[in-house]
C-alpha atoms as a PDB file:
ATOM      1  CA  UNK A   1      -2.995 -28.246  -2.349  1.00  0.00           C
ATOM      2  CA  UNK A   2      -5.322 -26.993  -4.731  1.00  0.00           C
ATOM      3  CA  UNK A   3      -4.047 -24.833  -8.072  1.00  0.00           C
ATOM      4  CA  UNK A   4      -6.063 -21.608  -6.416  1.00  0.00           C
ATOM      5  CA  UNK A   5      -4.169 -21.977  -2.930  1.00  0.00           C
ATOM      6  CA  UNK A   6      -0.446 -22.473  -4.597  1.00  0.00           C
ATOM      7  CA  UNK A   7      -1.100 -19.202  -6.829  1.00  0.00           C
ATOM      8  CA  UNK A   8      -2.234 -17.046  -3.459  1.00  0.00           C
ATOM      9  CA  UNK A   9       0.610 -18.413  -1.642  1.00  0.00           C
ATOM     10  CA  UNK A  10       3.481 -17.318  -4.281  1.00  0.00           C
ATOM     11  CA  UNK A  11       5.654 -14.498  -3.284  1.00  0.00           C
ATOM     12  CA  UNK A  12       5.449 -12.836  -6.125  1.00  0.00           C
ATOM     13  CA  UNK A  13       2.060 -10.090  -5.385  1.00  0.00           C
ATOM     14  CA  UNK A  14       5.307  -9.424  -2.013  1.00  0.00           C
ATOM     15  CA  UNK A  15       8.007  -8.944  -4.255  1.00  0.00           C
ATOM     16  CA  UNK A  16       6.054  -6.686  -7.374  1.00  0.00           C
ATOM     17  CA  UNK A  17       4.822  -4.577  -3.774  1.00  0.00           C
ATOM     18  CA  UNK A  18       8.223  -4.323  -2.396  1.00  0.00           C
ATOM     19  CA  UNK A  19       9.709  -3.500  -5.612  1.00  0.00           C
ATOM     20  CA  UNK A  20       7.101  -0.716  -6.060  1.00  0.00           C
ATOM     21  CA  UNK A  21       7.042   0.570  -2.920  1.00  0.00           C
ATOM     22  CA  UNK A  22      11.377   0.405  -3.029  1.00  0.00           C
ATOM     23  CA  UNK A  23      10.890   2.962  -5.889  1.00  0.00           C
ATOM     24  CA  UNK A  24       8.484   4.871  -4.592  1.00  0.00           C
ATOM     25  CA  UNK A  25       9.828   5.720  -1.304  1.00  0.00           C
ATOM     26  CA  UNK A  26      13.254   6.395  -2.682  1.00  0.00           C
ATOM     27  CA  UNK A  27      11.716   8.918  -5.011  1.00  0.00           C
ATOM     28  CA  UNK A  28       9.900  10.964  -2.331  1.00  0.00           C
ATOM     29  CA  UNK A  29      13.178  10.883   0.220  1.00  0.00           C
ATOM     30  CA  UNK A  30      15.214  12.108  -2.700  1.00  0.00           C
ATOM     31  CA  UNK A  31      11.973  15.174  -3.481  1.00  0.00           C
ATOM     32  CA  UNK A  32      10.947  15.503   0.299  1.00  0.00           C
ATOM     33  CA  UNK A  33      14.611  15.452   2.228  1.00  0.00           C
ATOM     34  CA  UNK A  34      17.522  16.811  -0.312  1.00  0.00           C
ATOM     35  CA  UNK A  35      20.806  15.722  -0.392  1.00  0.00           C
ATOM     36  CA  UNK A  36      19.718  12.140   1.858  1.00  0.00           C
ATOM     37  CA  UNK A  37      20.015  10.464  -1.358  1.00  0.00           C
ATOM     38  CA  UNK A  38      21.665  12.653  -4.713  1.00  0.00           C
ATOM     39  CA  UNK A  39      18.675  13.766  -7.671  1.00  0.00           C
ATOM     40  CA  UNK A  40      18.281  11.209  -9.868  1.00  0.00           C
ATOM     41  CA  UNK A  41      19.836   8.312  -8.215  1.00  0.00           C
ATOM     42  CA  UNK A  42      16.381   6.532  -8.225  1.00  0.00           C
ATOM     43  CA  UNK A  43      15.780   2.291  -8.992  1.00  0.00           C
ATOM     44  CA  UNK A  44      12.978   3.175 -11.264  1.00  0.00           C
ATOM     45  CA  UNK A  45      15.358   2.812 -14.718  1.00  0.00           C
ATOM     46  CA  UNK A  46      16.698  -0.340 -12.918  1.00  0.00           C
ATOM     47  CA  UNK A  47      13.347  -2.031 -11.815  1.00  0.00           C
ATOM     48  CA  UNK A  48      12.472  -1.195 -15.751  1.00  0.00           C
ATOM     49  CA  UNK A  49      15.625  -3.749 -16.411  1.00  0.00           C
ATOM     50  CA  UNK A  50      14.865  -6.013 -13.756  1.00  0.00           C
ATOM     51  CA  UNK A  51      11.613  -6.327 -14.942  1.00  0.00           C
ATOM     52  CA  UNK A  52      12.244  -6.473 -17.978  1.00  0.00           C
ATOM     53  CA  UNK A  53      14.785  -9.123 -17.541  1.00  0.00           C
ATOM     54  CA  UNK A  54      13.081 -11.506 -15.257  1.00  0.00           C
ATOM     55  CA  UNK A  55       9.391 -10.981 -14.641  1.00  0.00           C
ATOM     56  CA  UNK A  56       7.311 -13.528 -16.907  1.00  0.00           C
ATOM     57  CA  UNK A  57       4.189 -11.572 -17.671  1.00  0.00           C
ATOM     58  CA  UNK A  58       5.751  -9.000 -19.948  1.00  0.00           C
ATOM     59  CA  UNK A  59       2.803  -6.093 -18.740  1.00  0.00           C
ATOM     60  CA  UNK A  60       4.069  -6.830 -15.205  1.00  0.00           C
ATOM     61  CA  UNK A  61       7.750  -5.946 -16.067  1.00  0.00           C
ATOM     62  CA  UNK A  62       6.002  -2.573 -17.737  1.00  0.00           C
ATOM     63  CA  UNK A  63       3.548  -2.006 -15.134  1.00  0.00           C
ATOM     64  CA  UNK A  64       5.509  -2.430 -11.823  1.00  0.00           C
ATOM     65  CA  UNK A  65       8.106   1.094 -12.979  1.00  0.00           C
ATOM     66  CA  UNK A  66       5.181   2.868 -14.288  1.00  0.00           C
ATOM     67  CA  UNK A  67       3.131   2.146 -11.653  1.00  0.00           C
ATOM     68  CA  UNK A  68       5.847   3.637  -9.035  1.00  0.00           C
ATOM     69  CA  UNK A  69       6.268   6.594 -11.101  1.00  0.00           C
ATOM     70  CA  UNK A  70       2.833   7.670 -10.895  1.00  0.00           C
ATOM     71  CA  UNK A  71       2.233   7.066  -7.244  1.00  0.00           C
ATOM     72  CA  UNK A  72       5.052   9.367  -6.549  1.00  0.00           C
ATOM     73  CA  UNK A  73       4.456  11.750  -9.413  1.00  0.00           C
ATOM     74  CA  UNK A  74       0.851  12.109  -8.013  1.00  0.00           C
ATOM     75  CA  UNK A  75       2.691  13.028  -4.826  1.00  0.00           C
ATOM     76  CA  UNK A  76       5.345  14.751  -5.968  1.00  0.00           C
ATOM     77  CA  UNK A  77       3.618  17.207  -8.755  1.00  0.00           C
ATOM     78  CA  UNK A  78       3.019  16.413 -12.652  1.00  0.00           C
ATOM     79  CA  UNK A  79       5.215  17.676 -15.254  1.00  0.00           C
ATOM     80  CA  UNK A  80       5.172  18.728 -18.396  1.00  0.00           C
ATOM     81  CA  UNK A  81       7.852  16.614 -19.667  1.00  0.00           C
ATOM     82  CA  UNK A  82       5.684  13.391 -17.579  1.00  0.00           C
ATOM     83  CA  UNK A  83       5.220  11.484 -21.499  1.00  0.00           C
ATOM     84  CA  UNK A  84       8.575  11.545 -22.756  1.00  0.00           C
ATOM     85  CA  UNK A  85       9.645  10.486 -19.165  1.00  0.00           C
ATOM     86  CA  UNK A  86       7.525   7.742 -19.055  1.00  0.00           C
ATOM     87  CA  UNK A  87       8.486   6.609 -22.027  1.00  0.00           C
ATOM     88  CA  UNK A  88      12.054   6.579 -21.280  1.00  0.00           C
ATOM     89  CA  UNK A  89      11.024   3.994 -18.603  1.00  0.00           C
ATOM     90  CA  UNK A  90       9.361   1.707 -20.892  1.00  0.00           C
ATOM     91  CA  UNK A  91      12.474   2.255 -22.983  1.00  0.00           C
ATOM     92  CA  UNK A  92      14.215   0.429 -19.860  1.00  0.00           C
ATOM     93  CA  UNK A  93      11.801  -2.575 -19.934  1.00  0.00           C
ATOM     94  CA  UNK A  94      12.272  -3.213 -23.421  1.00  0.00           C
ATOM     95  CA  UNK A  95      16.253  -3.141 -23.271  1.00  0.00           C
ATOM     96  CA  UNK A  96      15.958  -5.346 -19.850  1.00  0.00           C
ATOM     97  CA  UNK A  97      13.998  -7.985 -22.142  1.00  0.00           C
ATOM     98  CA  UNK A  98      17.261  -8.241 -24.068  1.00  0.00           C
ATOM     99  CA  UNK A  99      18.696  -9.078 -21.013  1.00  0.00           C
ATOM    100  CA  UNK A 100      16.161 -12.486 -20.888  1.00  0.00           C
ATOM    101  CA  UNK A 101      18.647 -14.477 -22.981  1.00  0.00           C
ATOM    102  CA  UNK A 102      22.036 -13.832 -20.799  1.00  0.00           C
ATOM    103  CA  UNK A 103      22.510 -12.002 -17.508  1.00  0.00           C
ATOM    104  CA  UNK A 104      26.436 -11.670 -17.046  1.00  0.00           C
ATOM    105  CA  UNK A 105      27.742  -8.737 -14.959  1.00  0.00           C
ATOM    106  CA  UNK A 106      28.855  -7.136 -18.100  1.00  0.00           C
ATOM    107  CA  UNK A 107      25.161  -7.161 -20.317  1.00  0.00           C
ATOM    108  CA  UNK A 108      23.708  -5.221 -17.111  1.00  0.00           C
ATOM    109  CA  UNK A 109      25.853  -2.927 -16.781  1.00  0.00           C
ATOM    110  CA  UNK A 110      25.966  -1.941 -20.392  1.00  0.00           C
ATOM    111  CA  UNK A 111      22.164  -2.417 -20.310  1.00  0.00           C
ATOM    112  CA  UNK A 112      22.386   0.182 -17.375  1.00  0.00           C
ATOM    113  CA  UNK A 113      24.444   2.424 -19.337  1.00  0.00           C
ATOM    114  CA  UNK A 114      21.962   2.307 -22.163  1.00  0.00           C
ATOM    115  CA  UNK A 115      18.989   3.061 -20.455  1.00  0.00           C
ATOM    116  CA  UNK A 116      21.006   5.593 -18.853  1.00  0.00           C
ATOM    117  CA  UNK A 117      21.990   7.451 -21.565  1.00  0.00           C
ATOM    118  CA  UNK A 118      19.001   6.980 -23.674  1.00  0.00           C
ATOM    119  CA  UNK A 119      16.794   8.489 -20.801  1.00  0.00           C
ATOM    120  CA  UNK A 120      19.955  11.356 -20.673  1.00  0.00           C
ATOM    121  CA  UNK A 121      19.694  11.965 -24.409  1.00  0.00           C
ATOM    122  CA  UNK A 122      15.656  12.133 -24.924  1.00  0.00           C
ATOM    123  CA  UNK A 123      14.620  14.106 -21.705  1.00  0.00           C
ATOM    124  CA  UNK A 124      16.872  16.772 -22.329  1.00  0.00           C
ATOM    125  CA  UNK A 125      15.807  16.964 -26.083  1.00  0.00           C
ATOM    126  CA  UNK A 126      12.429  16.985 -24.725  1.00  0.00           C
ATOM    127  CA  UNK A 127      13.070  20.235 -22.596  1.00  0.00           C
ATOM    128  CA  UNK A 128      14.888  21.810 -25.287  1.00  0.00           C
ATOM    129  CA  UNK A 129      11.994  21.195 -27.615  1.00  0.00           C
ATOM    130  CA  UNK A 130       9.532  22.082 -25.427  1.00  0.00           C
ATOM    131  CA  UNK A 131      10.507  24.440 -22.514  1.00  0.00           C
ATOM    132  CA  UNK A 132      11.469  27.867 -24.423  1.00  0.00           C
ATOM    133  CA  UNK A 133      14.377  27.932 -22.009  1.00  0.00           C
ATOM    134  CA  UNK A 134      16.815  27.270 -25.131  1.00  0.00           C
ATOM    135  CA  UNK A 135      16.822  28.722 -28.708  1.00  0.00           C
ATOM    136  CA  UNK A 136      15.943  26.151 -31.446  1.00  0.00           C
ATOM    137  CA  UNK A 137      19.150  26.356 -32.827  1.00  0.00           C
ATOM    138  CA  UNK A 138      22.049  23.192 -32.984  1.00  0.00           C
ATOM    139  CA  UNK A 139      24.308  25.837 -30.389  1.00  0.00           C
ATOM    140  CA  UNK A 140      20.587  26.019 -28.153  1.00  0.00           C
ATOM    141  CA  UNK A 141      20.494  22.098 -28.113  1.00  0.00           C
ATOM    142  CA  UNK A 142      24.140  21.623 -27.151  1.00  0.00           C
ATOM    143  CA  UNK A 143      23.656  24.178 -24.428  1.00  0.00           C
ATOM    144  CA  UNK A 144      20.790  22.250 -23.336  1.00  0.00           C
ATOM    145  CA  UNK A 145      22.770  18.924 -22.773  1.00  0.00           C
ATOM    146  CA  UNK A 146      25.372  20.830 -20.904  1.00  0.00           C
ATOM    147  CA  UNK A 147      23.054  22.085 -18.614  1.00  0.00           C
ATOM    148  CA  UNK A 148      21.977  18.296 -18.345  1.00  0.00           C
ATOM    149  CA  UNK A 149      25.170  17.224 -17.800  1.00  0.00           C
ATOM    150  CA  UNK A 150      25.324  17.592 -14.229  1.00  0.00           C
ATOM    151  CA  UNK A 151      22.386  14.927 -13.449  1.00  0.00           C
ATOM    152  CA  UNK A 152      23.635  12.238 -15.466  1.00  0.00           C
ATOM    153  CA  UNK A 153      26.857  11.264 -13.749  1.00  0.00           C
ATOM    154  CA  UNK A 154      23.813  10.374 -10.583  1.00  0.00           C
ATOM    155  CA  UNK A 155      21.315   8.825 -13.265  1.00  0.00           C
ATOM    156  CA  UNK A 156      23.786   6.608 -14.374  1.00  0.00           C
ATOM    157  CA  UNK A 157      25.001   5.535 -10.857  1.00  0.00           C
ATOM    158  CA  UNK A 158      21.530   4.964  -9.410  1.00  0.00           C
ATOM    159  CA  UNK A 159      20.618   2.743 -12.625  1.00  0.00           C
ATOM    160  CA  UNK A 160      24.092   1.078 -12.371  1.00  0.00           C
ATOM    161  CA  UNK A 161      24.023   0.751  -8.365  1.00  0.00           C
ATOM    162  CA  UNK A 162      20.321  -0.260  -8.101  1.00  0.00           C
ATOM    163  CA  UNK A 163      21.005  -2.641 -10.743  1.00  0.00           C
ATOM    164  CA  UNK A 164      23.595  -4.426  -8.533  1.00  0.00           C
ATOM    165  CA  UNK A 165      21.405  -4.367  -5.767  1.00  0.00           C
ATOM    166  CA  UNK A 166      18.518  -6.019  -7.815  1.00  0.00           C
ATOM    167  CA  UNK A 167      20.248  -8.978 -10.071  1.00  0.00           C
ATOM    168  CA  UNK A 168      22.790  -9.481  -7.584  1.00  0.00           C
ATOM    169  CA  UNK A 169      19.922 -10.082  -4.712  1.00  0.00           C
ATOM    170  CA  UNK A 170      17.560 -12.140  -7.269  1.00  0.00           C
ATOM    171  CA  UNK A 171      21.071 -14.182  -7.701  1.00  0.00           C
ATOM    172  CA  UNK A 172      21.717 -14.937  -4.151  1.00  0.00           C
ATOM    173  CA  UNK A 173      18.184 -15.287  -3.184  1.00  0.00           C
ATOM    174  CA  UNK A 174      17.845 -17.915  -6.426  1.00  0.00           C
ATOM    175  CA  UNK A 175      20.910 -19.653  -4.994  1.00  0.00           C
ATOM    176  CA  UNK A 176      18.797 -20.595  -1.971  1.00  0.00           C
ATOM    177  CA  UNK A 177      15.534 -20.889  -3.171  1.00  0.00           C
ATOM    178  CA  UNK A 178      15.187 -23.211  -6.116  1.00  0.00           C
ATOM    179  CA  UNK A 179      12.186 -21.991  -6.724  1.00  0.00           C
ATOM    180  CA  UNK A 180      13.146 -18.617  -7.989  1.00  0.00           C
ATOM    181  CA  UNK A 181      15.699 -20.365 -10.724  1.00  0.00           C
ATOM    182  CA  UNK A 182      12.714 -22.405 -12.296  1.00  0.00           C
ATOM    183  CA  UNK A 183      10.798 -19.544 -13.143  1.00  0.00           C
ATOM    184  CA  UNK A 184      11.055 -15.541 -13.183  1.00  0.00           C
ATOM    185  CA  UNK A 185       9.957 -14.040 -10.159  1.00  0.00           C
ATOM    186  CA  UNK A 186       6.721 -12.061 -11.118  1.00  0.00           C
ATOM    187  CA  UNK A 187       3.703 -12.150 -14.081  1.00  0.00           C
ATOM    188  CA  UNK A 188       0.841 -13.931 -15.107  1.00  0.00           C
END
């Protein structure tokens, strides 16, 4: 078999198109049919650690969450706070990388709790900074996080749940195909 005709035949063009598609259609249930699945309890932050953690080609890890993002953001609607966002996402990659070197049940989940929290902390200090809703003042900031409050406990359990699902798939799949513990499963 010929180099050309083992790369085509790879599974991993399936797997970044599942995992995109995964993240996109759980966004738009979550936006199109309320309260199927809570707000916020998305894979996106956890394909960003997945990615991250096991995809070879390092612009693949970044490019399969962002990717899903903006197919469902140009469904769903742009908004304003769409950079920081974003960003938050790439945020996830770069903490999954840190996950390259050891993968115990433990370093996801506090991966998982990072990314959470990180994405907690910056997008409501995005809308307080930007929005008007909020005086610029320390007490206008704190009562912008408490408004917050209420999505995170369902950020953190999507990332932490979707997380699960991920590694602990990639593990059992691994554990019957040999192929998948040579390498990562996606890139270059």
């Amino acid at each position: 078999m010929t180099e050309a005709v083992a790369r085509t035949l790879t599974p991993r063009p399936i797997v970044v198109g599942a995992l995109i598609a995964l993240a996109v259609a759980t966004r738009l249930v979550i936006h199109f049919a309320p309260g199927v699945i809570p707000y916020n309890f998305t894979p996106v932050e956890a394909l960003g650690l997945f990615g991250g953690a096991l995809f070879t080609d390092r612009r693949t890890a970044l490019m399969v969450p962002l990717v899903a993002m903006a197919l469902s953001d140009l469904v769903i609607g742009l908004y304003p706070l769409l950079p920081l966002v974003y960003a938050c996402i790439a945020g996830s990659v770069l903490i999954g990388f840190n996950l390259r070197r050891r993968q115990s049940s433990l370093s996801i989940a506090i991966a998982a709790l990072t990314s959470s929290t990180g994405f907690f902390v910056v997008t409501n200090f995005g809308v307080w900074a930007t929005s008007g809703l909020y005086p610029h003042t320390v007490a206008g900031l704190a009562a912008c996080y408490v408004a917050g409050l209420p999505f995170y406990p369902a950020t953190l359990a999507g990332t932490l749940v979707w997380s699960t699902i991920l590694f602990g798939s990639y593990a059992l799949l691994a554990r019957r195909w040999t192929l998948l513990r040579v390498e990562t499963i996606a890139g270059g």
